[in-house]
PDB file of N, CA and C in Angstrom:
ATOM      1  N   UNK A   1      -3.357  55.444 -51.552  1.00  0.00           N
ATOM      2  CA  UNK A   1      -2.428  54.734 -52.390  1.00  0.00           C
ATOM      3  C   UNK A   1      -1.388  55.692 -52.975  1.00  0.00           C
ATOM      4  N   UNK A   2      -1.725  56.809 -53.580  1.00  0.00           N
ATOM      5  CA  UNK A   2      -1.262  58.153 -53.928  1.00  0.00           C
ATOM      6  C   UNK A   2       0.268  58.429 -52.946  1.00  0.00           C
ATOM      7  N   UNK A   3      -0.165  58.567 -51.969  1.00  0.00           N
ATOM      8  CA  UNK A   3       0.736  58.543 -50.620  1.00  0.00           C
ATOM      9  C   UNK A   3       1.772  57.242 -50.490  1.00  0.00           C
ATOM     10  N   UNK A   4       1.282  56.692 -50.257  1.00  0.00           N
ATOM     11  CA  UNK A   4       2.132  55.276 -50.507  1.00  0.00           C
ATOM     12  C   UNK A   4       3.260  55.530 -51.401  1.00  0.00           C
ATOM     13  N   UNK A   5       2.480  55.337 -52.405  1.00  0.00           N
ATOM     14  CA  UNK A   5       3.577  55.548 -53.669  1.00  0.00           C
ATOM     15  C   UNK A   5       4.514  56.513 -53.960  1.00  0.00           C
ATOM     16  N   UNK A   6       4.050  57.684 -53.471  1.00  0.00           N
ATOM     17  CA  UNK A   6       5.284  58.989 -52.863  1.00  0.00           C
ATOM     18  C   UNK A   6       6.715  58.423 -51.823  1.00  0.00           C
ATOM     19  N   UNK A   7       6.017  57.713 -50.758  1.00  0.00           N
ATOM     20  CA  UNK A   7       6.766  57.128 -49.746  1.00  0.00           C
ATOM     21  C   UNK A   7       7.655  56.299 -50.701  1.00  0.00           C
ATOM     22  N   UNK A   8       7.238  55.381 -51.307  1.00  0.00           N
ATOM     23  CA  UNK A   8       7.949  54.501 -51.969  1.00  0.00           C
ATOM     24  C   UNK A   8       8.879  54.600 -52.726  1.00  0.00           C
ATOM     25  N   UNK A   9       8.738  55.590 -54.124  1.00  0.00           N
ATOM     26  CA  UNK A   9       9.417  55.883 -54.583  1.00  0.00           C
ATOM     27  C   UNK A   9      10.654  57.112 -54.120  1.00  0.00           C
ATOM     28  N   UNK A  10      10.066  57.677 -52.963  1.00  0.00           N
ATOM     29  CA  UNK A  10      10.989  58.928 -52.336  1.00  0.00           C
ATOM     30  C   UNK A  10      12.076  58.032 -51.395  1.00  0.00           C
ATOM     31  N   UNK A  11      11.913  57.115 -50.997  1.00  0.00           N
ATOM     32  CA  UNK A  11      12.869  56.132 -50.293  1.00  0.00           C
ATOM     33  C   UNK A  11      12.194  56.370 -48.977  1.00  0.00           C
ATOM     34  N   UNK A  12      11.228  56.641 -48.173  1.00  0.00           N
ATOM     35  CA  UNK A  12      10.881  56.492 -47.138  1.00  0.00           C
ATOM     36  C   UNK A  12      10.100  55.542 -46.371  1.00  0.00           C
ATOM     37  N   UNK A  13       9.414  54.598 -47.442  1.00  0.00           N
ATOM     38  CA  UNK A  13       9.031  53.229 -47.277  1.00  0.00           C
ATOM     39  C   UNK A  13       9.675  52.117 -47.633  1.00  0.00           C
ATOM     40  N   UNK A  14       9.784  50.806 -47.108  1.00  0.00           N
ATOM     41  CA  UNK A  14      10.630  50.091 -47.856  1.00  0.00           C
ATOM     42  C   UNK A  14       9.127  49.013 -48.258  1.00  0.00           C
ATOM     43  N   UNK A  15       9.172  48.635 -49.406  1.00  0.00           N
ATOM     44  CA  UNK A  15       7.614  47.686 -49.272  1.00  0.00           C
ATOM     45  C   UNK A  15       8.446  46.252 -49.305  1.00  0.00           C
ATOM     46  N   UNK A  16       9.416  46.181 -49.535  1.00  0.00           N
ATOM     47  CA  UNK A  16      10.519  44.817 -49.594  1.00  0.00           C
ATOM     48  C   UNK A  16       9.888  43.770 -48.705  1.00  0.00           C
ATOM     49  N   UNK A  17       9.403  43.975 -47.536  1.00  0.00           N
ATOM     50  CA  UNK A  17       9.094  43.093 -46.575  1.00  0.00           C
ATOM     51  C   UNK A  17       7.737  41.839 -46.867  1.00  0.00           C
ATOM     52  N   UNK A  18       7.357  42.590 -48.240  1.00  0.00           N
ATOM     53  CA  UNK A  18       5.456  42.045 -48.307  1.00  0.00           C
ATOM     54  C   UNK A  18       6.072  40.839 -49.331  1.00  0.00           C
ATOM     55  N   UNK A  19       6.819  41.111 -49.763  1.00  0.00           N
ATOM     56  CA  UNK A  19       7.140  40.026 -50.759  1.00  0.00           C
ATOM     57  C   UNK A  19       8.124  39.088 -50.358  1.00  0.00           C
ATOM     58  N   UNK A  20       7.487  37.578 -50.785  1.00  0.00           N
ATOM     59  CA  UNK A  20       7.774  35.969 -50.130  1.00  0.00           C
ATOM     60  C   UNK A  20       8.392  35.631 -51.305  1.00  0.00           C
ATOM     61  N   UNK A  21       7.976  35.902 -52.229  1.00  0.00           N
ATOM     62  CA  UNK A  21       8.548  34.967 -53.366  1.00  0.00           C
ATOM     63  C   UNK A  21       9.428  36.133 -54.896  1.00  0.00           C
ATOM     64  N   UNK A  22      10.015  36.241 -55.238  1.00  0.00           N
ATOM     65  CA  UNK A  22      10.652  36.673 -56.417  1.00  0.00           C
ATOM     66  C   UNK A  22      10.767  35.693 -57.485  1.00  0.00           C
ATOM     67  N   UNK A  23      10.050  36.140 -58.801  1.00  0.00           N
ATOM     68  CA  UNK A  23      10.065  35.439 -60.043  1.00  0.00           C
ATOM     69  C   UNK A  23      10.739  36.278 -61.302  1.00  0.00           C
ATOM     70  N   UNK A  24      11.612  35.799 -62.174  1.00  0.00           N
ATOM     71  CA  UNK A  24      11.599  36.898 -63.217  1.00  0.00           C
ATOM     72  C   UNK A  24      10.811  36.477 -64.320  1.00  0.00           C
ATOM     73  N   UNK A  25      10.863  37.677 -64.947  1.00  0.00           N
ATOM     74  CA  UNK A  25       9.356  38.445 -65.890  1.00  0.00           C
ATOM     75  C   UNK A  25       8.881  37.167 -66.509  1.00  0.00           C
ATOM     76  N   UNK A  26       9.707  36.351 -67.038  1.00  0.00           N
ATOM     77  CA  UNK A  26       9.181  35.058 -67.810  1.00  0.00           C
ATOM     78  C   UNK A  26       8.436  33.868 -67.290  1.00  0.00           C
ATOM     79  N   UNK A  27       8.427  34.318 -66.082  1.00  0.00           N
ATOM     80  CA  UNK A  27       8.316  32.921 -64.693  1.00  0.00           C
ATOM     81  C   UNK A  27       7.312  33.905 -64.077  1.00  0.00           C
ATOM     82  N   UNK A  28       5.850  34.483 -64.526  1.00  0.00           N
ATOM     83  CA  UNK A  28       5.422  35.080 -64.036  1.00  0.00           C
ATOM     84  C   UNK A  28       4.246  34.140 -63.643  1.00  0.00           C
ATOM     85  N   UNK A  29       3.605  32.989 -64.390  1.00  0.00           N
ATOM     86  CA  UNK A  29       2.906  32.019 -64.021  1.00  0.00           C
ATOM     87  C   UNK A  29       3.301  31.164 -62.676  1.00  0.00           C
ATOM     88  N   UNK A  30       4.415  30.994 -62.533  1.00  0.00           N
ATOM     89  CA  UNK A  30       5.101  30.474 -61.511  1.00  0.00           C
ATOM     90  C   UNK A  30       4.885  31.225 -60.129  1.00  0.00           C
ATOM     91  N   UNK A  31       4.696  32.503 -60.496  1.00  0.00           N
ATOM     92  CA  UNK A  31       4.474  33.538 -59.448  1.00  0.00           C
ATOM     93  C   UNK A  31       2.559  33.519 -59.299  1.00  0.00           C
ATOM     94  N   UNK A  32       2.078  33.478 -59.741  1.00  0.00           N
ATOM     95  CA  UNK A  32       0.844  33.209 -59.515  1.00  0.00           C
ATOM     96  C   UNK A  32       0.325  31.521 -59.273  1.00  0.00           C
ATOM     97  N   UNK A  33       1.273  30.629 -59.485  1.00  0.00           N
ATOM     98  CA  UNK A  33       0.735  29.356 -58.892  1.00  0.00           C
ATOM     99  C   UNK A  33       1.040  29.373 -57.463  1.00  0.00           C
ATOM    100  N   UNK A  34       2.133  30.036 -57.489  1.00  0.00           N
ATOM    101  CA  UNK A  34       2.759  29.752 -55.694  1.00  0.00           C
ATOM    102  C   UNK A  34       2.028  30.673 -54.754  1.00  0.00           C
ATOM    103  N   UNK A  35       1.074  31.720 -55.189  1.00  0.00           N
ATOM    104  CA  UNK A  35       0.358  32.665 -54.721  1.00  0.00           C
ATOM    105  C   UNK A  35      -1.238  31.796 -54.273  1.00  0.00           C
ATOM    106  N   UNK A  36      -1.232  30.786 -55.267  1.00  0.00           N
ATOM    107  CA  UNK A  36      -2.635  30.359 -55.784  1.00  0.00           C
ATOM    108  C   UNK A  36      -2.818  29.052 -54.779  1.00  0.00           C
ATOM    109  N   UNK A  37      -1.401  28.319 -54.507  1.00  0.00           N
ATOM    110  CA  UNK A  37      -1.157  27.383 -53.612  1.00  0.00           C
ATOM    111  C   UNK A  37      -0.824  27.527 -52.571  1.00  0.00           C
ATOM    112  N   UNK A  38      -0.601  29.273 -51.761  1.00  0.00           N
ATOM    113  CA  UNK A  38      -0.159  29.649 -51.211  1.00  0.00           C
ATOM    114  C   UNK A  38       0.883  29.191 -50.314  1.00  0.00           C
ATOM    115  N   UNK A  39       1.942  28.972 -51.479  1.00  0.00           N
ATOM    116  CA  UNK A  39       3.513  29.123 -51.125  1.00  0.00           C
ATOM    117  C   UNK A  39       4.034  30.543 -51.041  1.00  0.00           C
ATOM    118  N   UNK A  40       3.236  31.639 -51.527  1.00  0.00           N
ATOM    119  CA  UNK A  40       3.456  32.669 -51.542  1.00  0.00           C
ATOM    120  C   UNK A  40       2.888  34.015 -50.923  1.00  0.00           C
ATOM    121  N   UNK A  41       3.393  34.956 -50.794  1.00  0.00           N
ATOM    122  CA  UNK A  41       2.345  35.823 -50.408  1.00  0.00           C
ATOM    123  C   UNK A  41       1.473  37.009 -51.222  1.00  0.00           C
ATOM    124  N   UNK A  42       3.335  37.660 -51.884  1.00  0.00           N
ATOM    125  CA  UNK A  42       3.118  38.444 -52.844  1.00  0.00           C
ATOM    126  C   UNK A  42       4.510  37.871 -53.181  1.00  0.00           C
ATOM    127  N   UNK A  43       4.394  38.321 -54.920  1.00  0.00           N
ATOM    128  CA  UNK A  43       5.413  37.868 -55.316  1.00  0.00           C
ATOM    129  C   UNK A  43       5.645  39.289 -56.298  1.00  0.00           C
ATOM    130  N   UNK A  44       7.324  39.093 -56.238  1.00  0.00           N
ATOM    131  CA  UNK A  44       8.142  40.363 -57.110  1.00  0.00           C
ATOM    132  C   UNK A  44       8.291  40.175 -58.329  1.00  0.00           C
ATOM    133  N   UNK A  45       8.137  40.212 -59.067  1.00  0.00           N
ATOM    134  CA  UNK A  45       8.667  39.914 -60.577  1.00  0.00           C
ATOM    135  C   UNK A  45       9.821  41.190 -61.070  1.00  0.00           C
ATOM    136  N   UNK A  46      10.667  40.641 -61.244  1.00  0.00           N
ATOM    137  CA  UNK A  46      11.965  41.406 -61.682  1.00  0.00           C
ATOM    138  C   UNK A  46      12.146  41.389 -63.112  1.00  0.00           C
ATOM    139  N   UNK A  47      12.480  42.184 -63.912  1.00  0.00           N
ATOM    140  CA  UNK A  47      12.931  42.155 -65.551  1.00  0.00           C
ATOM    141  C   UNK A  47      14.288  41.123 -65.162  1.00  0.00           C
TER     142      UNK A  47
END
């Protein structure tokens, strides 16, 4: 995971692809129903 997260933040991974759904921070329930009903896969939550 350690690794990963090097990749990630160094710009050599993009993880953009895993995420189906984007919610912002307030709409974070929304992001776990659509996960839960699977409308989703992973979801982003943005500030």
């Amino acid at each position: 995971m350690d690794e990963l997260m090097e990749d990630v933040l160094g710009g050599t991974l993009d993880p953009s692809p895993i995420f189906t759904k984007t919610v912002e921070l307030d709409d974070v329930a929304e992001g776990y129903r659509a996960m839960d009903e699977r409308d989703a896969i992973k979801v982003l939550v943005e500030p």
